[in-house]
Protein backbone atom coordinates (compact mmCIF):
# COMPACT_ATOMS: atom_id res chain seq x y z
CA UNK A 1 12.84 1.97 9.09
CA UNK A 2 9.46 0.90 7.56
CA UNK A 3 7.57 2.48 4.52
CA UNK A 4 3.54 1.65 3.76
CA UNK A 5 1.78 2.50 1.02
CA UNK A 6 -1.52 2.27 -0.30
CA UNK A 7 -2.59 -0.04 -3.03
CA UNK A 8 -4.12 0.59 -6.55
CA UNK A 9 -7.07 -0.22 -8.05
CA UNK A 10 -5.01 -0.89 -11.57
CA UNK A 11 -3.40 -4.09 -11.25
CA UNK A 12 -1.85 -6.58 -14.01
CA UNK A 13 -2.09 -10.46 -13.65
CA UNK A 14 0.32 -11.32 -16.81
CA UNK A 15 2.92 -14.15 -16.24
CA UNK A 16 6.44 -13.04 -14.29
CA UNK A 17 9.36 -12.78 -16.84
CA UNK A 18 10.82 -15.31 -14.22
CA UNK A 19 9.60 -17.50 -11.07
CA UNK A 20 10.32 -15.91 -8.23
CA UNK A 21 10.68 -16.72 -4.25
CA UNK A 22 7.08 -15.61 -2.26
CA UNK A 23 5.14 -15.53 0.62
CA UNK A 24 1.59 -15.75 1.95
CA UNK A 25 -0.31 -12.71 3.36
CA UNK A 26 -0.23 -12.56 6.96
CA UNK A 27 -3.52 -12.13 7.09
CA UNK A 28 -4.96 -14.07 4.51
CA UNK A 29 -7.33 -15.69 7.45
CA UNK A 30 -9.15 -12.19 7.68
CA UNK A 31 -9.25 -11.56 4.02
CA UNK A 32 -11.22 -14.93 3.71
CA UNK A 33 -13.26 -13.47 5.78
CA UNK A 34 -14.17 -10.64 3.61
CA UNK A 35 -13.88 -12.09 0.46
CA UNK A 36 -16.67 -14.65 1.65
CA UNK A 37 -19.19 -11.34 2.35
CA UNK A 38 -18.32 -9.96 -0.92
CA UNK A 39 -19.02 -13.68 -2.58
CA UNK A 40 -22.73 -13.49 -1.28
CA UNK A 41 -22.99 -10.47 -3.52
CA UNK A 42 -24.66 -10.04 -6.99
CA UNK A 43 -22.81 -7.70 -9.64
CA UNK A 44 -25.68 -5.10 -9.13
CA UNK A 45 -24.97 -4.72 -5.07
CA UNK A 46 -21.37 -4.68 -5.72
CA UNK A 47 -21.46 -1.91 -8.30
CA UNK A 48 -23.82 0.22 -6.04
CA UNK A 49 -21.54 -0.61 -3.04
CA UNK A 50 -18.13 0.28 -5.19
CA UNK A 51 -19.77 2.70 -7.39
CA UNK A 52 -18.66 0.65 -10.29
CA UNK A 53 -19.81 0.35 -13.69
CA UNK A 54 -21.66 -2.81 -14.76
CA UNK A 55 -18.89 -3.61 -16.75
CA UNK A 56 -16.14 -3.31 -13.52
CA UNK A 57 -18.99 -4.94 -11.33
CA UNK A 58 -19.17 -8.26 -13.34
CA UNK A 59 -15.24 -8.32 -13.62
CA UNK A 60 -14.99 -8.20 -10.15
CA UNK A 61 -17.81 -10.13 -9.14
CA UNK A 62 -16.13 -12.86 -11.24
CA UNK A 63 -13.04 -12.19 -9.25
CA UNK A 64 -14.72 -13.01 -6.10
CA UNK A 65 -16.27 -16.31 -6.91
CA UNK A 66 -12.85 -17.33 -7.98
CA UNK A 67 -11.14 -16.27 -5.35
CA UNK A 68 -9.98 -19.13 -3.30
CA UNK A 69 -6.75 -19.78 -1.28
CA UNK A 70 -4.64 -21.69 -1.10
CA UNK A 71 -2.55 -19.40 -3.26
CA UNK A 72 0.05 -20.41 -5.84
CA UNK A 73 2.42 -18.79 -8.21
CA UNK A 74 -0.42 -20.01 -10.78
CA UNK A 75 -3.36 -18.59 -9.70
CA UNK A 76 -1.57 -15.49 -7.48
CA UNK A 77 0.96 -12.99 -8.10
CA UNK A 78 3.56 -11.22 -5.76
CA UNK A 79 1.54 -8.06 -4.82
CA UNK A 80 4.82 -5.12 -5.47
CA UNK A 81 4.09 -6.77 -9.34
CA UNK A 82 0.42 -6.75 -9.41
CA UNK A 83 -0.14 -3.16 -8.52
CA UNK A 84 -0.25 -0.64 -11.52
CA UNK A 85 -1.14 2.32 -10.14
CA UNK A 86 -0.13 6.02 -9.83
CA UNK A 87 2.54 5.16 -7.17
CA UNK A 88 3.56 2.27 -8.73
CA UNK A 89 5.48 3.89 -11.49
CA UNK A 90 8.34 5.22 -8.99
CA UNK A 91 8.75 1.91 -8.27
CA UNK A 92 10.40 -0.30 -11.42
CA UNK A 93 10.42 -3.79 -9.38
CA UNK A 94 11.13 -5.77 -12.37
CA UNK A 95 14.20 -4.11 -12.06
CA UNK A 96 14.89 -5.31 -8.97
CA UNK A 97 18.25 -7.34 -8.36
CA UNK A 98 17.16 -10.36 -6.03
CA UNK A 99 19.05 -8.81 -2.84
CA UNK A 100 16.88 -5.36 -3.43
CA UNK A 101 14.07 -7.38 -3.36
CA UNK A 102 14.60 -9.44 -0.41
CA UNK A 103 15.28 -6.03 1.28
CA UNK A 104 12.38 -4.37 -0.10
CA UNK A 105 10.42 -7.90 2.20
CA UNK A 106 11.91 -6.34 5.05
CA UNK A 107 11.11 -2.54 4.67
CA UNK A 108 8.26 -1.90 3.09
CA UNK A 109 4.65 -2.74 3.53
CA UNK A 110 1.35 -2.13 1.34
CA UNK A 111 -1.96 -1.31 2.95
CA UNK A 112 -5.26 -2.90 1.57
CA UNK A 113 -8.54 -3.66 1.83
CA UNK A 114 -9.14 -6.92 1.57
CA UNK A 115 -5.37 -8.03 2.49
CA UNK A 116 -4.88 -5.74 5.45
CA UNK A 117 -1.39 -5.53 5.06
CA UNK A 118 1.59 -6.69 2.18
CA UNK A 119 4.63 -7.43 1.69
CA UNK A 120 6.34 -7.08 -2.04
CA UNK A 121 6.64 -10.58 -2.30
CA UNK A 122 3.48 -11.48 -0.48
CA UNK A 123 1.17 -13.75 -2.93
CA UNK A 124 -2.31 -11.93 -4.03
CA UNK A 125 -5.45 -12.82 -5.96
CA UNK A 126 -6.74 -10.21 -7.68
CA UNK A 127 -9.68 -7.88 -6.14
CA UNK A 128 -11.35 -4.50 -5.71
CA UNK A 129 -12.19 -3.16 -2.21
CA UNK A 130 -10.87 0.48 -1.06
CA UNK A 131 -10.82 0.70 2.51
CA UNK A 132 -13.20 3.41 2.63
CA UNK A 133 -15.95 1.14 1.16
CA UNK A 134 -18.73 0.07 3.36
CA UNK A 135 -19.19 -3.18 3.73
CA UNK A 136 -21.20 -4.50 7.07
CA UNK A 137 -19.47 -7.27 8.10
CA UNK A 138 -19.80 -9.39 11.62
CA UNK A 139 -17.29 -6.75 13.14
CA UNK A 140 -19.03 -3.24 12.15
CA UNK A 141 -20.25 -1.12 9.70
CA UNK A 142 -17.01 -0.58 7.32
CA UNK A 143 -13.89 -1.79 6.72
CA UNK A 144 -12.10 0.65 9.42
CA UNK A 145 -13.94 -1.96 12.41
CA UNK A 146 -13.17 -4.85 10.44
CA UNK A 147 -9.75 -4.19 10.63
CA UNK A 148 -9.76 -2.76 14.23
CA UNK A 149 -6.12 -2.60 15.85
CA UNK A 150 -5.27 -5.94 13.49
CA UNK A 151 -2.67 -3.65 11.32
CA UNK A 152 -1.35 -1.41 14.23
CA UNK A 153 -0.24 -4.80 15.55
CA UNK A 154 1.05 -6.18 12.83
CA UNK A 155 2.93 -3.02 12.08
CA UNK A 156 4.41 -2.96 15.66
CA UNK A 157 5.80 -6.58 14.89
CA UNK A 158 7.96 -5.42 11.63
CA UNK A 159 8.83 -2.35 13.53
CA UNK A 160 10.47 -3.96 16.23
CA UNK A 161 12.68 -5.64 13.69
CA UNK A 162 13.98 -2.54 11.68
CA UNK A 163 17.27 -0.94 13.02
CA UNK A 164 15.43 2.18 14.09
CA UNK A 165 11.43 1.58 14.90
CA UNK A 166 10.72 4.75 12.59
CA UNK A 167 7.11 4.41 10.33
CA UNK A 168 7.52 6.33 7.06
CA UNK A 169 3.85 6.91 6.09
CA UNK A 170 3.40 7.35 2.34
CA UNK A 171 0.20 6.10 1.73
CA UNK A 172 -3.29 8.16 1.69
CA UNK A 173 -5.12 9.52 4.33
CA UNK A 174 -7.95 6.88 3.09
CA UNK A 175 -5.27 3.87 4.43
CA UNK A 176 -3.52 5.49 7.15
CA UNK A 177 -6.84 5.68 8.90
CA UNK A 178 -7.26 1.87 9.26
CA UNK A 179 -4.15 3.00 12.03
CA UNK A 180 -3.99 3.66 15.58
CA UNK A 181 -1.29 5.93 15.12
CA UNK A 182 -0.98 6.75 18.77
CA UNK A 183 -0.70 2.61 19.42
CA UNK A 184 2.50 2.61 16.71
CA UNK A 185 5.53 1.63 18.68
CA UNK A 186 8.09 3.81 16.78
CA UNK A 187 7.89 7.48 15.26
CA UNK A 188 5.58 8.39 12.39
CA UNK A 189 7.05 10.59 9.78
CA UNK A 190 4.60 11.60 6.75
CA UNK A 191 6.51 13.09 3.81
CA UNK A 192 4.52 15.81 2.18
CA UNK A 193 5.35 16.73 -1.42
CA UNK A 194 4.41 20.52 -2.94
CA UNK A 195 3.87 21.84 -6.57
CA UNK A 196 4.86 26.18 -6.50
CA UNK A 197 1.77 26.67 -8.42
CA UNK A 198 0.26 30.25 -8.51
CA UNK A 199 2.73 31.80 -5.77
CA UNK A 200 2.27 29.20 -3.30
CA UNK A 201 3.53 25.54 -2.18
CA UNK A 202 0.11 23.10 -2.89
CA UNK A 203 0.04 19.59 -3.25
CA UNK A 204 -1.77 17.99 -5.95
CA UNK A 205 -2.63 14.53 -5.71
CA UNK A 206 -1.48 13.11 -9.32
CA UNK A 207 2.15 14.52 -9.21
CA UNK A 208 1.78 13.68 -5.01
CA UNK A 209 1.12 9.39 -5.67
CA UNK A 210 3.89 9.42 -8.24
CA UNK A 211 6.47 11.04 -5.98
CA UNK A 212 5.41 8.54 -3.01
CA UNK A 213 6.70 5.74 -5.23
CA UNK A 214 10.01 7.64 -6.66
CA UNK A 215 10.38 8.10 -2.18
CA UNK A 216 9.51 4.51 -1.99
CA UNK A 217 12.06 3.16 -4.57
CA UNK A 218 15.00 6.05 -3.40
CA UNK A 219 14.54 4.49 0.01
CA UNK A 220 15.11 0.70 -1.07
CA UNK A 221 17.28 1.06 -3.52
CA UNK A 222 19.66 3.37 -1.23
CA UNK A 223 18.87 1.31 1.75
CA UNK A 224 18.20 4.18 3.94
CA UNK A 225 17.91 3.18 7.49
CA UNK A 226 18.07 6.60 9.37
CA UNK A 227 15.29 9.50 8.46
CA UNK A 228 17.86 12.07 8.48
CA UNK A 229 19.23 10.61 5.67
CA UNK A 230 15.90 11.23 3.29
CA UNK A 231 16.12 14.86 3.02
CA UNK A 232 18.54 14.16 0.17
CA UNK A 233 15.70 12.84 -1.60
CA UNK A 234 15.94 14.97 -5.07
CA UNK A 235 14.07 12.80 -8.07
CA UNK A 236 12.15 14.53 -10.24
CA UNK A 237 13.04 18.02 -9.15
CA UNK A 238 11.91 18.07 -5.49
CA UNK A 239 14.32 18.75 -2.96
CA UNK A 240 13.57 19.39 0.80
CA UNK A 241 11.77 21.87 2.57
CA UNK A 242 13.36 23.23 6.06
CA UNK A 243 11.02 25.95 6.71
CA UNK A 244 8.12 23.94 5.62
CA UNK A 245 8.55 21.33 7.85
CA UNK A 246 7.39 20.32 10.99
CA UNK A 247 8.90 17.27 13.03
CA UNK A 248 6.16 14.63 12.10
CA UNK A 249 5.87 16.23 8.25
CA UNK A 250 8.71 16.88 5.76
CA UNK A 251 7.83 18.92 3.35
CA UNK A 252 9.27 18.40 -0.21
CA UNK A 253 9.05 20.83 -2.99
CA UNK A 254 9.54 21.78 -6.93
């Protein structure tokens, strides 16, 4: 089984507590391929292309003339620890025992835009680029034909390592779409997860990202291997839905 999720735009550089074993992106190749289209930029195109501030344009123009492989555990950081984001709170990594990590390498992958595709211990700068931004590169228009069938592929490769070639897709429709879902060698299941607000089941995207992590970290930590066995998910007061459900989307609910 394999779990993706997206990335977040709040990330934290500080020093590890300890070193720590990496990797390199798989796809660093492509990402240098971005990053030197986003280097030609001035802070005033990249905050009108990101909708950023001045102040989050020059940090991040700065970013991008710094940015420069090869990377090291002194200029990089292992991208489960970087992110700080909404779903990133379900996940307490600097909890992690050595083995958990090693099995979170294995079993869990993090979409991006400049990256592609992550795993926990895979070395990043850091960077701003949702996928959804539209930067015209030599491949297209946006990031979607940058990326083409690059992470379907490299999806298919970790799938046909896992025990059972199942995709468990908690990441957000933005990420999901840089997919060819019906070129995934395996089964896609989506976990939904619903607030009874008003008399009805509705999912609301704050309380949704933080219960994609608490899935993410329930599924490492327990080592789950077979779908079935995530319907006794029950963090945080959700527990699962049978008559919600459909085959390709369990439905969770408090």
């Amino acid at each position: 089984m394999l779990v993706i999720i997206s990335p977040s735009k709040t990330q934290d550089f500080s020093p590890l507590r300890q070193p720590l074993a990496h990797s390199q992106p798989q796809l660093l190749k492509e990402s240098s391929l971005l990053a030197k289209e986003l280097q030609k930029l001035k802070p005033r195109a990249l905050a009108e292309l990101m909708d950023l501030s001045d102040k989050l344009a020059d940090l991040n123009w700065s970013r991008y003339q710094q940015w420069q492989p090869p990377f090291t555990p002194e200029n990089a950081k292992p991208a489960l620890f970087a992110f700080k984001g909404d779903v990133y709170t379900g996940i307490p990594v600097e909890d992690y025992t050595p083995n958990e990590l090693a099995y979170a390498q294995e079993h869990l992958r993090i979409l991006s835009g400049l990256y592609g595709l992550l795993r926990p211990l895979d070395l990043m700068q850091p960077y701003r680029l949702e996928m959804k931004i539209k930067l015209k590169n030599k491949r297209g228009a946006d990031l979607y034909k940058f990326w083409g069938n690059r992470l379907t592929q490299a999806l298919n490769e970790a799938l046909a390592g896992q025990q059972e070639p199942v995709l468990i897709n908690l990441a957000s429709n933005e990420y999901v779409k840089a997919l060819q879902p019906k070129n995934i060698k395996g089964r896609i299941l989506t976990p939904q997860f619903k607030e009874f607000k008003e008399g009805k089941y509705t999912t609301i995207a704050l309380f949704a990202k933080r219960a994609r992590g608490l899935m993410t970290d329930y599924i490492l930590r327990n080592r789950i291997e077979e779908p079935e066995a995530l319907k006794g998910f029950a963090l945080d007061g959700y527990s699962f839905s049978e008559p919600l459900s459909t085959p390709a989307e369990w439905v969770f609910v408090r």
